[in-house]
ModelCIF file with pLDDT and N, C-alpha, C, O atoms, coordinates in Angstrom:
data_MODEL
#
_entry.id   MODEL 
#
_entity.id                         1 
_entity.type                       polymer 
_entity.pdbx_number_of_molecules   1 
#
_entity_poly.entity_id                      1 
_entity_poly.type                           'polypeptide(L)' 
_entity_poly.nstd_linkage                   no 
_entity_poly.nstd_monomer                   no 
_entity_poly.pdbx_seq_one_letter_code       
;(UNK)(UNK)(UNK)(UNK)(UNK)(UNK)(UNK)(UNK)(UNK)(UNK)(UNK)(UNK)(UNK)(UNK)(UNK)(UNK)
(UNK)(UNK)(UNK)(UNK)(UNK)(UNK)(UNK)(UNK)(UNK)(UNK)(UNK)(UNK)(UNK)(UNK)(UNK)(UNK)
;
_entity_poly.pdbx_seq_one_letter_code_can   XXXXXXXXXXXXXXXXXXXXXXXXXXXXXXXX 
_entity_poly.pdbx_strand_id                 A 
#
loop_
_entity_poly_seq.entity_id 
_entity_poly_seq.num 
_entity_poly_seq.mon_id 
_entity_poly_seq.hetero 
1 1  UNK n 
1 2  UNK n 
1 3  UNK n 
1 4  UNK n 
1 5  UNK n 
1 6  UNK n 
1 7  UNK n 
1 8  UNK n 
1 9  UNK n 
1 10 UNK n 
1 11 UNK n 
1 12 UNK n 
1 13 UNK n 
1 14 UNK n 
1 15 UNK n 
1 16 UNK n 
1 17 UNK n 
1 18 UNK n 
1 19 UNK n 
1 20 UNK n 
1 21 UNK n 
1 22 UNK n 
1 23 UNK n 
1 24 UNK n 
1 25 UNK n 
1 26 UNK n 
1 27 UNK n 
1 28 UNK n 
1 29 UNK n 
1 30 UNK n 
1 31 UNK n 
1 32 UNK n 
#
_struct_asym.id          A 
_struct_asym.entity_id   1 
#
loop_
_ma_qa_metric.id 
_ma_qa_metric.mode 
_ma_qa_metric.name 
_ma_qa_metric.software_group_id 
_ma_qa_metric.type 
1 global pLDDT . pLDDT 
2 local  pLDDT . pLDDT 
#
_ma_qa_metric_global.metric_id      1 
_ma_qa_metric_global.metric_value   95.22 
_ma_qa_metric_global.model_id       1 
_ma_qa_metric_global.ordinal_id     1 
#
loop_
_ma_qa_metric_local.label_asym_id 
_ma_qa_metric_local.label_comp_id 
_ma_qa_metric_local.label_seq_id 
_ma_qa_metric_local.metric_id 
_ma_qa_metric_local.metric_value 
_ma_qa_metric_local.model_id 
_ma_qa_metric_local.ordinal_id 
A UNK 1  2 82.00 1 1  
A UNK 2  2 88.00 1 2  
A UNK 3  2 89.00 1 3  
A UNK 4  2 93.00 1 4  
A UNK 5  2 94.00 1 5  
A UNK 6  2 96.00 1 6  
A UNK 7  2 97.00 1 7  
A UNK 8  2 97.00 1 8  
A UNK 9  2 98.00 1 9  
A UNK 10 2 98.00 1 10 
A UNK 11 2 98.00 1 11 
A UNK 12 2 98.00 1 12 
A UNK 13 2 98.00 1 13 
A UNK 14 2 98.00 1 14 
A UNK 15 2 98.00 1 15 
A UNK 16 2 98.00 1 16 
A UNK 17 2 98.00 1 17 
A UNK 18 2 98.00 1 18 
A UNK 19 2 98.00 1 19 
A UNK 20 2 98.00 1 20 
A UNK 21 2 98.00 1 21 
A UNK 22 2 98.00 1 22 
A UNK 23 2 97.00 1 23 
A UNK 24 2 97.00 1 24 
A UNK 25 2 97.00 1 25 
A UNK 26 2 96.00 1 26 
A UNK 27 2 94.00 1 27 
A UNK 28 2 89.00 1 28 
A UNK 29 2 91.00 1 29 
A UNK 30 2 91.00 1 30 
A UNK 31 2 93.00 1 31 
A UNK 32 2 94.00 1 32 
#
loop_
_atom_site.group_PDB 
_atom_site.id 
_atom_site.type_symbol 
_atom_site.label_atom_id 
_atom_site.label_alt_id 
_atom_site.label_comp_id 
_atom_site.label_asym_id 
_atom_site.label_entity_id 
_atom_site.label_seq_id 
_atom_site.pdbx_PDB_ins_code 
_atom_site.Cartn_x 
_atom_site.Cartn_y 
_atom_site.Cartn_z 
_atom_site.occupancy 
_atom_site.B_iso_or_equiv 
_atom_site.pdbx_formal_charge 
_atom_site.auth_seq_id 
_atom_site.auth_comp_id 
_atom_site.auth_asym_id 
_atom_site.auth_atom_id 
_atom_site.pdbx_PDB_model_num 
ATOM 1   N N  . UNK A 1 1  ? 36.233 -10.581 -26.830 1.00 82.00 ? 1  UNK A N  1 
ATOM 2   C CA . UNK A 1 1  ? 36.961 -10.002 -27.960 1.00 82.00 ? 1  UNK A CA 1 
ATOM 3   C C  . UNK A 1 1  ? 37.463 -11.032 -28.967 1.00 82.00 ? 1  UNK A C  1 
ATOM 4   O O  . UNK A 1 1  ? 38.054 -10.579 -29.946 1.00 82.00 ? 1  UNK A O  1 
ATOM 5   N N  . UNK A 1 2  ? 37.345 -12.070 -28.889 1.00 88.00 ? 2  UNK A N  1 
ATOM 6   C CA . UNK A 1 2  ? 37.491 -13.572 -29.633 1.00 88.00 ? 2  UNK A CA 1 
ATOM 7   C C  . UNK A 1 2  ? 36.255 -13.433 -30.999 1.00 88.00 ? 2  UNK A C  1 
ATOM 8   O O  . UNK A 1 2  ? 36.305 -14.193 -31.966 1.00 88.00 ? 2  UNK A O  1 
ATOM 9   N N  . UNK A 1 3  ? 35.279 -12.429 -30.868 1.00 89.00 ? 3  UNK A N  1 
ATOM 10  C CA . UNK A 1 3  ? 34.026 -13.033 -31.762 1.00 89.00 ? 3  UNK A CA 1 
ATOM 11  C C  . UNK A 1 3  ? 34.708 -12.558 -33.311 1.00 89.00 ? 3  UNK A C  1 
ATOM 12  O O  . UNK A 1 3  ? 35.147 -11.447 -33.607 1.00 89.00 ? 3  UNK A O  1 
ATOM 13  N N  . UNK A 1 4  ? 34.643 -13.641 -34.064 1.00 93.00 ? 4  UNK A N  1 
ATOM 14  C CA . UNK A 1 4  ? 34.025 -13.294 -35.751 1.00 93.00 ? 4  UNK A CA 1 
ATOM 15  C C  . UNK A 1 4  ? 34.181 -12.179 -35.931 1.00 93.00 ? 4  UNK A C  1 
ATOM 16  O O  . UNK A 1 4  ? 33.251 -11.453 -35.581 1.00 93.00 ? 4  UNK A O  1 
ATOM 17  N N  . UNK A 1 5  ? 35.479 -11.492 -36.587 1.00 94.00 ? 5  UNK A N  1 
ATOM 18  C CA . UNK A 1 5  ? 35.111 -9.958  -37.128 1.00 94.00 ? 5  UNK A CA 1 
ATOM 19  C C  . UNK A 1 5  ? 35.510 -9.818  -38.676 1.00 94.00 ? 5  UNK A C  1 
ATOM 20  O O  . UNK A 1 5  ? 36.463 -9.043  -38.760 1.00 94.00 ? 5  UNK A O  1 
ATOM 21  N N  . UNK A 1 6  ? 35.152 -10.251 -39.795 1.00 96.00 ? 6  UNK A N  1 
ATOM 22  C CA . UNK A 1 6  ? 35.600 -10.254 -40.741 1.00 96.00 ? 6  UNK A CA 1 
ATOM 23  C C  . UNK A 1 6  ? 36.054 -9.140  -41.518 1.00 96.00 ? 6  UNK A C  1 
ATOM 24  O O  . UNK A 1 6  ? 36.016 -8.038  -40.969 1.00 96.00 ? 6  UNK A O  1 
ATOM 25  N N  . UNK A 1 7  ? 36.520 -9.228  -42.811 1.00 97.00 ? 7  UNK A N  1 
ATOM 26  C CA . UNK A 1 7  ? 37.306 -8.052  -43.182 1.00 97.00 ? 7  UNK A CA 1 
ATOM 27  C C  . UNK A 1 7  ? 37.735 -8.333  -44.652 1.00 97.00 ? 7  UNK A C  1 
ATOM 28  O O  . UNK A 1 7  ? 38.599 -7.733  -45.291 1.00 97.00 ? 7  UNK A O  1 
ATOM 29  N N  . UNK A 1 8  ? 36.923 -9.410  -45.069 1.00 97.00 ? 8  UNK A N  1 
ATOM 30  C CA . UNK A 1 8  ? 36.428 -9.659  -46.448 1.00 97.00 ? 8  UNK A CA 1 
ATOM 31  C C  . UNK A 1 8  ? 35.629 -10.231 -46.872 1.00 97.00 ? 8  UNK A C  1 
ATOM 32  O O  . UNK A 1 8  ? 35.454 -11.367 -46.431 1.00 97.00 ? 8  UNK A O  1 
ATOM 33  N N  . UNK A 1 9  ? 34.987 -9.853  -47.655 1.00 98.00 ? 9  UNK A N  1 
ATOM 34  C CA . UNK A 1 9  ? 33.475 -10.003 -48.074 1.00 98.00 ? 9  UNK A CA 1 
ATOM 35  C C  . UNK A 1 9  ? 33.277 -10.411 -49.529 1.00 98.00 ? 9  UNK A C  1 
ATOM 36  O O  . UNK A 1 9  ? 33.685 -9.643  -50.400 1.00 98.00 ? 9  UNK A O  1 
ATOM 37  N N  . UNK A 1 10 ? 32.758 -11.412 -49.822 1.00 98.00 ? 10 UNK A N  1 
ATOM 38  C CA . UNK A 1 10 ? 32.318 -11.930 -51.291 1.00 98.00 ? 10 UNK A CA 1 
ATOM 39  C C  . UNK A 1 10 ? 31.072 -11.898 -51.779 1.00 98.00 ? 10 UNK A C  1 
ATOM 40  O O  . UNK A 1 10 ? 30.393 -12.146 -50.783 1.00 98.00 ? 10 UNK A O  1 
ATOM 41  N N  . UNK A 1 11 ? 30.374 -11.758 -52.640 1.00 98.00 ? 11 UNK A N  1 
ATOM 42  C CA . UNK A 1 11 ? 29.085 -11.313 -52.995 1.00 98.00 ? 11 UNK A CA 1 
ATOM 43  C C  . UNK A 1 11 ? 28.691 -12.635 -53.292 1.00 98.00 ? 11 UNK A C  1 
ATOM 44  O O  . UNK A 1 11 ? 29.315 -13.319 -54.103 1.00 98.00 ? 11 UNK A O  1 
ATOM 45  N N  . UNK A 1 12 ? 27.461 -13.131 -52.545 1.00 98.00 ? 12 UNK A N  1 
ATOM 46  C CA . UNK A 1 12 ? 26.846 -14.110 -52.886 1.00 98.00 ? 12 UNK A CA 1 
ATOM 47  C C  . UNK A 1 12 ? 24.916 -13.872 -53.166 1.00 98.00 ? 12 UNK A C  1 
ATOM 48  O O  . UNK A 1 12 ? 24.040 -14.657 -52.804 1.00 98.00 ? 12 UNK A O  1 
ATOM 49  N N  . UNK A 1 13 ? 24.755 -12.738 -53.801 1.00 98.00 ? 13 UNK A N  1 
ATOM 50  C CA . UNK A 1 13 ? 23.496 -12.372 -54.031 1.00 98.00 ? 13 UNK A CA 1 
ATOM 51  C C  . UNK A 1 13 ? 22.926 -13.332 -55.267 1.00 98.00 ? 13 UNK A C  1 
ATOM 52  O O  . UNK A 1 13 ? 21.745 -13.675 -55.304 1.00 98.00 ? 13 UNK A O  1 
ATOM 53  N N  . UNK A 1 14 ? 23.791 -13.683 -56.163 1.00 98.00 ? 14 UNK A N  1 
ATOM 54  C CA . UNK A 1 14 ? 23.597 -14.605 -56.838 1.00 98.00 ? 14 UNK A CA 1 
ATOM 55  C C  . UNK A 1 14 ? 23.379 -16.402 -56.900 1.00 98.00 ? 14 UNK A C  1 
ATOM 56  O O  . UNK A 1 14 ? 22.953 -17.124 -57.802 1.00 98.00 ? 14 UNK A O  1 
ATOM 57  N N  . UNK A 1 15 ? 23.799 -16.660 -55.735 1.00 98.00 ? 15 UNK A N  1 
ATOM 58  C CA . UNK A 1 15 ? 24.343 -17.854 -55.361 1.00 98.00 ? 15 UNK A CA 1 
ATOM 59  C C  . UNK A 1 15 ? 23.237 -18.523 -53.748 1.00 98.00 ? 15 UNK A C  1 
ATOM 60  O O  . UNK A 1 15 ? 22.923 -19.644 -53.347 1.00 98.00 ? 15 UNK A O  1 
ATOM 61  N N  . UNK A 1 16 ? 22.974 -17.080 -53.262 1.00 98.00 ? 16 UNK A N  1 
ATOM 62  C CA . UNK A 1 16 ? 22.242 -17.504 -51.838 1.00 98.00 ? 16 UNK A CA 1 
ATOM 63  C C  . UNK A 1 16 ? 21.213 -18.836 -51.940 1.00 98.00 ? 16 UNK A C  1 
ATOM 64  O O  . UNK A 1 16 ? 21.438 -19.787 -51.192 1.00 98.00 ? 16 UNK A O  1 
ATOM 65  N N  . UNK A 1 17 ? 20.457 -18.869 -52.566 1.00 98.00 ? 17 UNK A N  1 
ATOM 66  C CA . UNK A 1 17 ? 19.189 -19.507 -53.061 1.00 98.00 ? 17 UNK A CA 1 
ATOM 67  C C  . UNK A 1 17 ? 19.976 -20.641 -53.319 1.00 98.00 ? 17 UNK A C  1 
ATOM 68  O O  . UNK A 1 17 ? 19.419 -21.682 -52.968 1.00 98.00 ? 17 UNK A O  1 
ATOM 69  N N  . UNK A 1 18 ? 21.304 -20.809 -53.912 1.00 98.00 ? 18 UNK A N  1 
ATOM 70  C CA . UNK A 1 18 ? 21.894 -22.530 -54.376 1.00 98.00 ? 18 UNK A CA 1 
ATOM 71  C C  . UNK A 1 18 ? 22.638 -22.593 -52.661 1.00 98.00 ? 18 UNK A C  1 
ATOM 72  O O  . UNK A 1 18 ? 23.443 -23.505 -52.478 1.00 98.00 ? 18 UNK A O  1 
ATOM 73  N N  . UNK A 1 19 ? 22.458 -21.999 -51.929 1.00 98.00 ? 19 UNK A N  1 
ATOM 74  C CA . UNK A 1 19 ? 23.687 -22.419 -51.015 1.00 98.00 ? 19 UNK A CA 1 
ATOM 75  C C  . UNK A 1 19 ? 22.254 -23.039 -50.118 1.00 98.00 ? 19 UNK A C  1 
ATOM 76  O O  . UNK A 1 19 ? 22.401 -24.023 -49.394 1.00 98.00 ? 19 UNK A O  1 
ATOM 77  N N  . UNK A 1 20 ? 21.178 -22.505 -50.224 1.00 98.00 ? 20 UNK A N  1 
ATOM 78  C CA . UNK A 1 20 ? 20.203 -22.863 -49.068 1.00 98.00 ? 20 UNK A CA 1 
ATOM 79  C C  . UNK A 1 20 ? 19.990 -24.380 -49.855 1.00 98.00 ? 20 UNK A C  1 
ATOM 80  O O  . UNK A 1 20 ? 20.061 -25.398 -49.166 1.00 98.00 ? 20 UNK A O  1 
ATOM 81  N N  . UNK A 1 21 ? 19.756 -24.468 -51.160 1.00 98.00 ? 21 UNK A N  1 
ATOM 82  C CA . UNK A 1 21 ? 19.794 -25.878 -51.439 1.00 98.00 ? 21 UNK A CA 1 
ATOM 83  C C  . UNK A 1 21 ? 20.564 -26.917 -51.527 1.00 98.00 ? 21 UNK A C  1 
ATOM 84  O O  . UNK A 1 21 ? 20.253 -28.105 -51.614 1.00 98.00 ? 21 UNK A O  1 
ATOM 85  N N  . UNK A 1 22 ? 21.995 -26.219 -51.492 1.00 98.00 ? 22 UNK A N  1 
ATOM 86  C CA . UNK A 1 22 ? 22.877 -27.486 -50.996 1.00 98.00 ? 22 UNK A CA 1 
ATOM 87  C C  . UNK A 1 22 ? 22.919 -27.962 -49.772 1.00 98.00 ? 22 UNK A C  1 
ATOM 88  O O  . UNK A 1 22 ? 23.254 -29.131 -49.581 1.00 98.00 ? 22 UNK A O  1 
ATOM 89  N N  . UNK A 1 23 ? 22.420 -26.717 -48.253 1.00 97.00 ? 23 UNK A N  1 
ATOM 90  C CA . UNK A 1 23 ? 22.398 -27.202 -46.990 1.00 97.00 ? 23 UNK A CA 1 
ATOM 91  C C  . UNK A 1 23 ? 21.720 -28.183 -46.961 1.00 97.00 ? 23 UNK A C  1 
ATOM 92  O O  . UNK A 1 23 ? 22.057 -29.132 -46.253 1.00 97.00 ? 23 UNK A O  1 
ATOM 93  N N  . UNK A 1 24 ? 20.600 -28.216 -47.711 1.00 97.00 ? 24 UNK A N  1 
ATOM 94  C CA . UNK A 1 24 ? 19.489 -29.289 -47.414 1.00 97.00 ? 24 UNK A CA 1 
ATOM 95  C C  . UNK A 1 24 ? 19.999 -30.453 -47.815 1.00 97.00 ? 24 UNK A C  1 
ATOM 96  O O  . UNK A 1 24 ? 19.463 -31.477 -47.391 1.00 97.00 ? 24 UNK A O  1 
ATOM 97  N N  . UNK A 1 25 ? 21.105 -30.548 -48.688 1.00 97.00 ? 25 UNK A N  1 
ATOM 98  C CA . UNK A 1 25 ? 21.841 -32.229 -48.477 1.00 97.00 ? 25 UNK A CA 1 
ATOM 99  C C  . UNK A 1 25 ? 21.771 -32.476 -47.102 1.00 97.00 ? 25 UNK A C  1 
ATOM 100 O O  . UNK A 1 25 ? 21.236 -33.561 -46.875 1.00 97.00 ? 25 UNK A O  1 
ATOM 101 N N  . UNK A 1 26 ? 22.062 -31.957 -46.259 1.00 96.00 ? 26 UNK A N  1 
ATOM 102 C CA . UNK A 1 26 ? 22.304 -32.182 -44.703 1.00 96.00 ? 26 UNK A CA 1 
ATOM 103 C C  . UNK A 1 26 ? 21.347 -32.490 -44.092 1.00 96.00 ? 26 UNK A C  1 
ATOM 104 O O  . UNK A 1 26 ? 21.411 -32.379 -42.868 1.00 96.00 ? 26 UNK A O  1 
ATOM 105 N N  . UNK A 1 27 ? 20.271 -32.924 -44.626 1.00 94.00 ? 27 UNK A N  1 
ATOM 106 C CA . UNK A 1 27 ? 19.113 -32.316 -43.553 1.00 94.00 ? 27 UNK A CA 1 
ATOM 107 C C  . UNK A 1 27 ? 18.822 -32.843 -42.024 1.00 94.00 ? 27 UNK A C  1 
ATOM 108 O O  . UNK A 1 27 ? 17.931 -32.481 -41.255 1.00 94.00 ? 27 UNK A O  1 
ATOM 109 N N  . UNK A 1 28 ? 19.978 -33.925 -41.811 1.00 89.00 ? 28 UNK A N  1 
ATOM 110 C CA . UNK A 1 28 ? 20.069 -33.831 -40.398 1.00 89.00 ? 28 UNK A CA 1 
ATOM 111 C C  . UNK A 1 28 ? 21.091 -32.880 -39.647 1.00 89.00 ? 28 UNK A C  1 
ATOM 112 O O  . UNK A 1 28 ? 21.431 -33.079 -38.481 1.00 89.00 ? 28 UNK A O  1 
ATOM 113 N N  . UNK A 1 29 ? 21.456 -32.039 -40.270 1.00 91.00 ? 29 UNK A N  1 
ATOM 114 C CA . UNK A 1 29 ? 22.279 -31.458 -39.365 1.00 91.00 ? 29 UNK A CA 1 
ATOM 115 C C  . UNK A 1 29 ? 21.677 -29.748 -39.153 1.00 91.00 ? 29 UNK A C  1 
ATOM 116 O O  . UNK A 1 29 ? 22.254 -28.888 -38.487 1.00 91.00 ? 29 UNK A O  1 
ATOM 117 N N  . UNK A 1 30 ? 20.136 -29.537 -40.062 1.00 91.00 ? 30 UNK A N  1 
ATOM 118 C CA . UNK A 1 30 ? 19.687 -28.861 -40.151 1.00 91.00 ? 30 UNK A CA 1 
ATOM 119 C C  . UNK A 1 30 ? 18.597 -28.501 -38.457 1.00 91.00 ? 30 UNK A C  1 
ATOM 120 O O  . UNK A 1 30 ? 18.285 -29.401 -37.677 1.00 91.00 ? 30 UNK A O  1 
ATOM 121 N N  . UNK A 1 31 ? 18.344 -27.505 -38.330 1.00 93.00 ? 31 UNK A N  1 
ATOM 122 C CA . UNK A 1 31 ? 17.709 -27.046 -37.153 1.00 93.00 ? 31 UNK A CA 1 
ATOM 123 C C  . UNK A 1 31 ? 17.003 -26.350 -37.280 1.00 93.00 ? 31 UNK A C  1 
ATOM 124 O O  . UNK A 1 31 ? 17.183 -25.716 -38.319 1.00 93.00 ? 31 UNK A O  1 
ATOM 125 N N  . UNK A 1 32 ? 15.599 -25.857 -36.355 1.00 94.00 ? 32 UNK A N  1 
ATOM 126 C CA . UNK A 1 32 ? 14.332 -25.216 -36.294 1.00 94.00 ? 32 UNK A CA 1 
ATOM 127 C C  . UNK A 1 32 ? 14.962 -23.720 -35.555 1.00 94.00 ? 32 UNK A C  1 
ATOM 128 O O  . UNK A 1 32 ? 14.196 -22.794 -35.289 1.00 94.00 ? 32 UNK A O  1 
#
């Protein structure tokens, strides 16, 4: 009963595509 239950939500339909390219700064912390 500890898991993640959120209860606000922000719209990132616009933004998804820049967030996958900022992860890739990381790319060692990235995984298969």
């Amino acid at each position: 009963n500890k898991s993640f239950k959120p209860n606000y939500y922000i719209n990132i339909t616009g933004q998804i595509e820049d967030k996958i390219k900022s992860l890739k700064f990381y790319e060692n912390e990235i995984r298969k």
